[in-house]
N, C-alpha and C. Protein backbone atom coordinates (compact mmCIF):
# COMPACT_ATOMS: atom_id res chain seq x y z
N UNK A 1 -32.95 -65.79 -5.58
CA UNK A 1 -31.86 -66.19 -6.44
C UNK A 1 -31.61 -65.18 -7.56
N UNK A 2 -32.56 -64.64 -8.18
CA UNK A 2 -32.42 -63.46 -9.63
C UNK A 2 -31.69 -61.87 -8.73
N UNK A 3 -31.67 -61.82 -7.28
CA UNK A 3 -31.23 -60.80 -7.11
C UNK A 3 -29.37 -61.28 -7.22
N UNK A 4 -28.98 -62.43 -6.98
CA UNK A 4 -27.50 -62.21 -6.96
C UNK A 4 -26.81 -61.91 -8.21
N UNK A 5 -27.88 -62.39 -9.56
CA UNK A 5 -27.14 -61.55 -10.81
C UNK A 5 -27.49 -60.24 -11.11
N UNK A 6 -28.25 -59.84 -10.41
CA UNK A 6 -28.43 -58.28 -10.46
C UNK A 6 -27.57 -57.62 -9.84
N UNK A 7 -27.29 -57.92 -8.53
CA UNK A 7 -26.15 -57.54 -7.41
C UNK A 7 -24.89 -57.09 -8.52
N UNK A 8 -24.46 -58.41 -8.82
CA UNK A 8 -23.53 -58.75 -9.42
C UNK A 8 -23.51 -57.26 -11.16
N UNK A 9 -24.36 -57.71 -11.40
CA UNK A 9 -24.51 -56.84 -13.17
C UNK A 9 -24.01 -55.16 -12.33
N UNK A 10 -24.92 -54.95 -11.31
CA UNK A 10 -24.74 -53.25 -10.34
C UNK A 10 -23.33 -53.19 -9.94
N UNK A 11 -22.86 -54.14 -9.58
CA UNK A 11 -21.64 -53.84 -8.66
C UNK A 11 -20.85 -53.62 -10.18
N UNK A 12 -20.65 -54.64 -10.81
CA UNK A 12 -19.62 -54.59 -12.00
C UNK A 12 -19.88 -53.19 -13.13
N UNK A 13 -21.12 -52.74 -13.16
CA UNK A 13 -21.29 -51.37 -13.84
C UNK A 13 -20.56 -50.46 -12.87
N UNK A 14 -21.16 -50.71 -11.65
CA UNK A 14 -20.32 -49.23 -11.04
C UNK A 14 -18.67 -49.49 -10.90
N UNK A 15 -18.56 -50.48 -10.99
CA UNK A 15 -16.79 -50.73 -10.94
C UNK A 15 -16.38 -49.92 -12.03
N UNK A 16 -16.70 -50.63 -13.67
CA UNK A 16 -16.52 -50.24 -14.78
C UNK A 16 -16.57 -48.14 -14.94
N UNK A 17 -17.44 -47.85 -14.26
CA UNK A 17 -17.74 -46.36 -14.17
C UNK A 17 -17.23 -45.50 -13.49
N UNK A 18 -16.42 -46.39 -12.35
CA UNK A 18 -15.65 -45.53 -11.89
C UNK A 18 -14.29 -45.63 -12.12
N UNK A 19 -13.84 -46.60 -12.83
CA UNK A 19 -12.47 -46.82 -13.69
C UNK A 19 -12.67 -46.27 -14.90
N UNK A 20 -13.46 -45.67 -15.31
CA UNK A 20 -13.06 -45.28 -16.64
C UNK A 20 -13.27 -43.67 -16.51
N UNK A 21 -14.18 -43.23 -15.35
CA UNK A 21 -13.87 -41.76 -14.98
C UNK A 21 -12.36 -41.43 -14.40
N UNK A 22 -11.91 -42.38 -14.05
CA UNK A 22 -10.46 -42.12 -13.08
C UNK A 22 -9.60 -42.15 -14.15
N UNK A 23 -9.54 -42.85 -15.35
CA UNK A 23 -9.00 -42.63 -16.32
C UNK A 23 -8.73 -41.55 -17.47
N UNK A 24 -9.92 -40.85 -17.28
CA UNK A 24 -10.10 -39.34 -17.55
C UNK A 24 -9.45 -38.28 -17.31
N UNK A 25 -10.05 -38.72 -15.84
CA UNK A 25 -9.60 -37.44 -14.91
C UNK A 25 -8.17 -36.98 -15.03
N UNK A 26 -7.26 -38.48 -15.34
CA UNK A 26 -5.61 -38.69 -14.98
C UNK A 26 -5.42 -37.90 -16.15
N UNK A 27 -5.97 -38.20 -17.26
CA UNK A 27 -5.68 -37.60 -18.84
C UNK A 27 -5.60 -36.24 -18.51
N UNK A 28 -6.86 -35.70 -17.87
CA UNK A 28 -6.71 -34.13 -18.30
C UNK A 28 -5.78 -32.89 -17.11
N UNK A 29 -5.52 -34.23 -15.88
CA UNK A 29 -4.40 -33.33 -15.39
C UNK A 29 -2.69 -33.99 -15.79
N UNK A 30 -2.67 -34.47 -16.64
CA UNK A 30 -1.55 -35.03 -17.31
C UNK A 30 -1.03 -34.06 -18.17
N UNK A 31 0.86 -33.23 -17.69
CA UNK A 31 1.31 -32.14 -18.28
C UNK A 31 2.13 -32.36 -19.63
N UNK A 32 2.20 -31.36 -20.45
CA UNK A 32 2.53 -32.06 -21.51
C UNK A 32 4.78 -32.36 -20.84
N UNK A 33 5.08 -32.80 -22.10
CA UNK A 33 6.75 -33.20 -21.32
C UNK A 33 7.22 -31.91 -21.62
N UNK A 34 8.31 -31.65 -20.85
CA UNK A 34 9.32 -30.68 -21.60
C UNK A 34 9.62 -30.58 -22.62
N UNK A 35 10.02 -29.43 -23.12
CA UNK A 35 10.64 -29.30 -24.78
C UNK A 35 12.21 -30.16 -24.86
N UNK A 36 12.64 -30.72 -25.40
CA UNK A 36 13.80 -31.51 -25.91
C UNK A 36 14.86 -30.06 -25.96
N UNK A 37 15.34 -30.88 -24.93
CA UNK A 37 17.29 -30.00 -25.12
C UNK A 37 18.14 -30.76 -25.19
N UNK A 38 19.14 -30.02 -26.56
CA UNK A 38 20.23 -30.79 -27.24
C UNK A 38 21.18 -30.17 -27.34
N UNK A 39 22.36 -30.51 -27.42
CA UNK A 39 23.88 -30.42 -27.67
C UNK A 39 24.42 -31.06 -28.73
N UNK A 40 25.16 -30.13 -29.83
CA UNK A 40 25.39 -30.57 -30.87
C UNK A 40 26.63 -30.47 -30.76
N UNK A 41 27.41 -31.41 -30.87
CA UNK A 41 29.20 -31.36 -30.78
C UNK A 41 29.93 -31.45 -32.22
N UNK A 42 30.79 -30.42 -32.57
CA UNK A 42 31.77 -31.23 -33.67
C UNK A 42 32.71 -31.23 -33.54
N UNK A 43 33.21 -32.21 -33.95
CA UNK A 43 34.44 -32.45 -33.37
C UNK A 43 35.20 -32.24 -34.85
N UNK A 44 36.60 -31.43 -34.70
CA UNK A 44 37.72 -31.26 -36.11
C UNK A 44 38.97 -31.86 -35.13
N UNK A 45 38.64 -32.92 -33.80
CA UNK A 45 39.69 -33.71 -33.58
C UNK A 45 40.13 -35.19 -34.27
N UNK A 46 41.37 -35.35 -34.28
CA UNK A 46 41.41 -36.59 -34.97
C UNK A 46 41.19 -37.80 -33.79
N UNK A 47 40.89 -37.37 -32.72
CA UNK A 47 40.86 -38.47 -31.23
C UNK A 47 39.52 -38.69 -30.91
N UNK A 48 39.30 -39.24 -30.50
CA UNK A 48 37.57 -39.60 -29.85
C UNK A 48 37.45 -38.78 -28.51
N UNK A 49 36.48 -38.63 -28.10
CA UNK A 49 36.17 -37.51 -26.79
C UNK A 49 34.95 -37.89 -26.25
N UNK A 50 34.65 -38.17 -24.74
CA UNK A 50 33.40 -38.77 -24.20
C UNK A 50 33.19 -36.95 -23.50
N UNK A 51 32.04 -36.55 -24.08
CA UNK A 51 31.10 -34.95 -23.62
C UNK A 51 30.40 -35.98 -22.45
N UNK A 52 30.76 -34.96 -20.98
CA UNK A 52 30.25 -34.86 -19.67
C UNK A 52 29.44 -33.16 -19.56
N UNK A 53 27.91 -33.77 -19.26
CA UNK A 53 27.32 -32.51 -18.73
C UNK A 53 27.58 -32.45 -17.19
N UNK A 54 27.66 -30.96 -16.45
CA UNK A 54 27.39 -31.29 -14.97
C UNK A 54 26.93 -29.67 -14.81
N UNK A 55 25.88 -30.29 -13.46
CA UNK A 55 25.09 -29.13 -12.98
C UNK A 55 25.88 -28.94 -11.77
N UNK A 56 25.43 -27.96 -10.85
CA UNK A 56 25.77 -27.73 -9.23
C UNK A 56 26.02 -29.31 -8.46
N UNK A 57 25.01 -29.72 -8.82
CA UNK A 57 24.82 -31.11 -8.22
C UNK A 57 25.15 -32.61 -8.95
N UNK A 58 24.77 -32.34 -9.95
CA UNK A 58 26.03 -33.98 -10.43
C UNK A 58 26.45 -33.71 -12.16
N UNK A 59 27.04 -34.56 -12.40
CA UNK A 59 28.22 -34.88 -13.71
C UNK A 59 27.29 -36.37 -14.27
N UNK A 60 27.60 -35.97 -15.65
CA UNK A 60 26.45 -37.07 -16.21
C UNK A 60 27.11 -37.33 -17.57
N UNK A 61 27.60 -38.44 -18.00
CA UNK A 61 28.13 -38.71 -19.07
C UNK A 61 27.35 -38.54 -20.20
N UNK A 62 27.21 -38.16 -21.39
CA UNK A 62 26.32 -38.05 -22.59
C UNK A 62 26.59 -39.07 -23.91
N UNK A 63 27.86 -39.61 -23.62
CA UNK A 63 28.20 -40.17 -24.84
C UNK A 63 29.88 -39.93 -24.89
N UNK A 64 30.32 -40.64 -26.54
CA UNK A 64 31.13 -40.84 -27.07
C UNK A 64 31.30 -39.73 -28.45
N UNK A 65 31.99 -38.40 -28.70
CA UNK A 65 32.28 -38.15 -30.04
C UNK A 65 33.02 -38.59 -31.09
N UNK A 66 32.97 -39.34 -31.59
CA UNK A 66 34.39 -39.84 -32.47
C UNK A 66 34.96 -38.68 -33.18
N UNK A 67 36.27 -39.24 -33.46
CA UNK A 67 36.99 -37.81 -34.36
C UNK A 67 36.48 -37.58 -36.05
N UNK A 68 36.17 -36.39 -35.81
CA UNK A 68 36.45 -35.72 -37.08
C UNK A 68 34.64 -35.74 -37.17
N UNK A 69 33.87 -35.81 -36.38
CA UNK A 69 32.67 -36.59 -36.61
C UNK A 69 31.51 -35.64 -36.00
N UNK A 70 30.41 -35.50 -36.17
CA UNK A 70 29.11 -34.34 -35.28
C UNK A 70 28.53 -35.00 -34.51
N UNK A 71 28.10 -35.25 -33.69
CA UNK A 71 26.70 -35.87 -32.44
C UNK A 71 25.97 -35.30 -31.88
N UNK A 72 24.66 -35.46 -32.01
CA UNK A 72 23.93 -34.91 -31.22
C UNK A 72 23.39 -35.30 -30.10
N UNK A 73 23.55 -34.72 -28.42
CA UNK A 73 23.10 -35.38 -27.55
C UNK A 73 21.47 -34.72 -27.36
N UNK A 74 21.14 -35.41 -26.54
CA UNK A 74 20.02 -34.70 -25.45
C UNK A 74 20.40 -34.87 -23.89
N UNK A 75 19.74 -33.87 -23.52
CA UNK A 75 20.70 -33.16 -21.89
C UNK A 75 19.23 -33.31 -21.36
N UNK A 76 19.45 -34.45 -20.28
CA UNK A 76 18.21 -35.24 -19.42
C UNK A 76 17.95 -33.30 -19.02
N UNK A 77 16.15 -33.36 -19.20
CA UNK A 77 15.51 -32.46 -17.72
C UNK A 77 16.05 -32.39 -16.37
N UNK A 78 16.18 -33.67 -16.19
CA UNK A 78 16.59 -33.31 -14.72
C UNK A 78 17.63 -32.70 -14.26
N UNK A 79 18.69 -32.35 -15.19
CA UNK A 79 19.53 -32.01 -15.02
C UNK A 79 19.50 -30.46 -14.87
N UNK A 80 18.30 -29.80 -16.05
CA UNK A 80 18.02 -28.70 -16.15
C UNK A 80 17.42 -27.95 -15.06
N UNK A 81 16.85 -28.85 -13.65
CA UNK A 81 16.28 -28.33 -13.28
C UNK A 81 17.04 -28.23 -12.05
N UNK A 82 18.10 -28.01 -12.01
CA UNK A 82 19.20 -27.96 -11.07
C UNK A 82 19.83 -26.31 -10.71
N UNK A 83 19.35 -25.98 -12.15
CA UNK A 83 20.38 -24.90 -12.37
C UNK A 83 20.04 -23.98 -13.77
N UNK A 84 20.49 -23.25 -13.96
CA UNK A 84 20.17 -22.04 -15.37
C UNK A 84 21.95 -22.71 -16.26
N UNK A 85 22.50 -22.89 -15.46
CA UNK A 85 24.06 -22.88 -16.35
C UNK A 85 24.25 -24.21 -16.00
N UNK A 86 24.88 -25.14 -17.02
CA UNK A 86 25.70 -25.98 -17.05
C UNK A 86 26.95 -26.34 -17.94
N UNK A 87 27.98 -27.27 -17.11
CA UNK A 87 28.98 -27.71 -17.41
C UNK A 87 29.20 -28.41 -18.35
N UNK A 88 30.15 -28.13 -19.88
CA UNK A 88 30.52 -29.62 -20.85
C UNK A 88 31.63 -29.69 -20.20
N UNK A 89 32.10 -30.37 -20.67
CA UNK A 89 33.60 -31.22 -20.19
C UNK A 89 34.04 -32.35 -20.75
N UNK A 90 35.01 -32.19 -22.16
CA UNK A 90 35.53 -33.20 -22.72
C UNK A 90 36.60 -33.83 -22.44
N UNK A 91 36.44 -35.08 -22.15
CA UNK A 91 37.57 -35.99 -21.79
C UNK A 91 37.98 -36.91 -23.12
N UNK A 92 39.34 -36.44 -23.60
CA UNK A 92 39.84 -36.87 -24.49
C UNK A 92 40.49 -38.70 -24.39
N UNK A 93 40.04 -39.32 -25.30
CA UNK A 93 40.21 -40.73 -25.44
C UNK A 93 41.72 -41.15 -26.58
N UNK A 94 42.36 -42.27 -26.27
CA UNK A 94 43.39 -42.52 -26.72
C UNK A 94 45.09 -42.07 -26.46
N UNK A 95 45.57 -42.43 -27.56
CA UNK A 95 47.40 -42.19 -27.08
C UNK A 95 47.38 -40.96 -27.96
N UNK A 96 48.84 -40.24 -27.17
CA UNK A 96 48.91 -38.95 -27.50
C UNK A 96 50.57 -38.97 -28.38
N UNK A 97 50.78 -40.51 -28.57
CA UNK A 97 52.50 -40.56 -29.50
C UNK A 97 53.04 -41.10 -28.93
N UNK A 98 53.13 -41.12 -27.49
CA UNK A 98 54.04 -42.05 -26.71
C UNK A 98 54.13 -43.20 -26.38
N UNK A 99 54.57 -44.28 -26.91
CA UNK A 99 54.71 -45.69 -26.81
C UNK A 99 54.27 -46.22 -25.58
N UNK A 100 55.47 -45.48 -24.86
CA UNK A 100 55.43 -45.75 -23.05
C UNK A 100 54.17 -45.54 -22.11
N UNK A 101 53.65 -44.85 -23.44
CA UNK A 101 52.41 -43.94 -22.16
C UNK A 101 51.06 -45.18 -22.39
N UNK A 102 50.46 -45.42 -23.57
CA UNK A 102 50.18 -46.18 -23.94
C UNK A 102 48.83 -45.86 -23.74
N UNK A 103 47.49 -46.17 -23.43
CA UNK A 103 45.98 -45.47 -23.55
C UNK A 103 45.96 -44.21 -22.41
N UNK A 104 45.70 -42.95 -22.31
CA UNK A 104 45.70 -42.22 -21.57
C UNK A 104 43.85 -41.34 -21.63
N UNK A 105 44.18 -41.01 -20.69
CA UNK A 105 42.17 -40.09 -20.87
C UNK A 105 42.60 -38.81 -19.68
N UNK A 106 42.19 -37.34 -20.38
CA UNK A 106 42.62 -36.32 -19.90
C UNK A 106 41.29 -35.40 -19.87
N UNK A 107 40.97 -34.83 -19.18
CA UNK A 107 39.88 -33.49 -19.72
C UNK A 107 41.12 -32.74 -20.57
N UNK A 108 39.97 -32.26 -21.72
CA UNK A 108 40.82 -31.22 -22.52
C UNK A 108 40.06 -29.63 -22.19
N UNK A 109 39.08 -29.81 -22.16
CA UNK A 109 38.80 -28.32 -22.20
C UNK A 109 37.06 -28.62 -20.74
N UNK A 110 36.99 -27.43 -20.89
CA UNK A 110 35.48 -27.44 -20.01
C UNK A 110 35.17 -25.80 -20.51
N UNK A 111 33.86 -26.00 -20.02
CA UNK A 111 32.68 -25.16 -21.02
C UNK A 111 31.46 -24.95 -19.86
N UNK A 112 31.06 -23.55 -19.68
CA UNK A 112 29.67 -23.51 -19.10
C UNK A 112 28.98 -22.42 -20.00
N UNK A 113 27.47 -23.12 -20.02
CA UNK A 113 26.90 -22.20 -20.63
C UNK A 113 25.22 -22.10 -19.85
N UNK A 114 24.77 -21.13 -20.36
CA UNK A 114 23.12 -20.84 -20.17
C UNK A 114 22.51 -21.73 -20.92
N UNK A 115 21.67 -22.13 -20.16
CA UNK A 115 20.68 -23.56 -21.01
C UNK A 115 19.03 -23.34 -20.25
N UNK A 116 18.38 -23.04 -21.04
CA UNK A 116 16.42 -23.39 -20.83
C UNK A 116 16.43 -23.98 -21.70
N UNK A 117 15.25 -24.87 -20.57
CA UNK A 117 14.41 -26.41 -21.55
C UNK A 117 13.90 -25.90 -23.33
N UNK A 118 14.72 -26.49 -24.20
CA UNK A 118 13.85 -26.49 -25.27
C UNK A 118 14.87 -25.94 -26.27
N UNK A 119 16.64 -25.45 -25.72
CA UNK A 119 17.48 -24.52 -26.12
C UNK A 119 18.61 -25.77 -26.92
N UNK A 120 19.11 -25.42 -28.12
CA UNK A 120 19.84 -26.21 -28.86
C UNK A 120 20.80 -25.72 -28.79
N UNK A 121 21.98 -26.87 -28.37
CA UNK A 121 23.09 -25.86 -28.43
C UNK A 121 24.16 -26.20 -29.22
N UNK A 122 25.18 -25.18 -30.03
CA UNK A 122 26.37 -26.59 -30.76
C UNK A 122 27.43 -25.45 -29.74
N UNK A 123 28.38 -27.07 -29.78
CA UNK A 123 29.81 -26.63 -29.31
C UNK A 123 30.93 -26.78 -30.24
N UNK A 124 31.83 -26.73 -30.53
CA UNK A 124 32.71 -26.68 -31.22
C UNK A 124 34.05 -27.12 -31.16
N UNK A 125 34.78 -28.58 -31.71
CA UNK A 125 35.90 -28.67 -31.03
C UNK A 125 36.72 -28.82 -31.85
N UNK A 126 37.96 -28.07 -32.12
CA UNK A 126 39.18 -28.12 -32.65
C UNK A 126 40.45 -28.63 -31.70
């Protein structure tokens, strides 16, 4: 009978010992993250503007600029790892005067630039 709590005390040490080496191990091949890449927009429009990043392979919305206003995005990794250059592309929000026309959304401009992980970038919009 005294061997089944011994069994028991052995089995549960070596459980414990080998979960907490595996926990280790994960730590020290665990890479640190990428450096943070950002896009700084200003906008000297009086209209709001939604900034689209796109690589070779896809188009990725970042947000909303309001007018007259600065934002700063961050531009997912994954995107970076598509490509050395990527695409902005502002699509302008609201009416442009015309009654008739009434909410409209246009790209106004597009933009490629050189981007590595860790690179800040501002754009500039008049």
């Amino acid at each position: 009978m005294r061997r089944r709590p011994l069994l028991l005390l052995l089995v549960s040490w070596l459980g414990l010992t080998l979960a907490c080496g595996g926990a280790r191990a994960a730590q020290q091949g665990d890479t640190p993250p990428p450096p943070e890449t950002t896009v700084e927009v200003r906008s000297f429009k009086k209209v709001d503007v939604n900034l689209f990043v796109r690589s070779p392979t896809r188009r990725l919305r970042l947000g909303t600029v309001p007018g007259m206003t600065t934002r700063t995005f961050v531009i997912p990794p994954t995107l970076l790892s598509d490509a050395e250059r990527l695409g902005f592309a502002f699509e302008v929000i609201g009416t442009f005067g015309d009654e008739g026309i009434g909410s409209e959304r246009r790209y106004e401009t597009e933009q490629e630039l050189n981007v590595k992980p860790g690179d800040s970038l501002t754009l500039t919009l008049q």
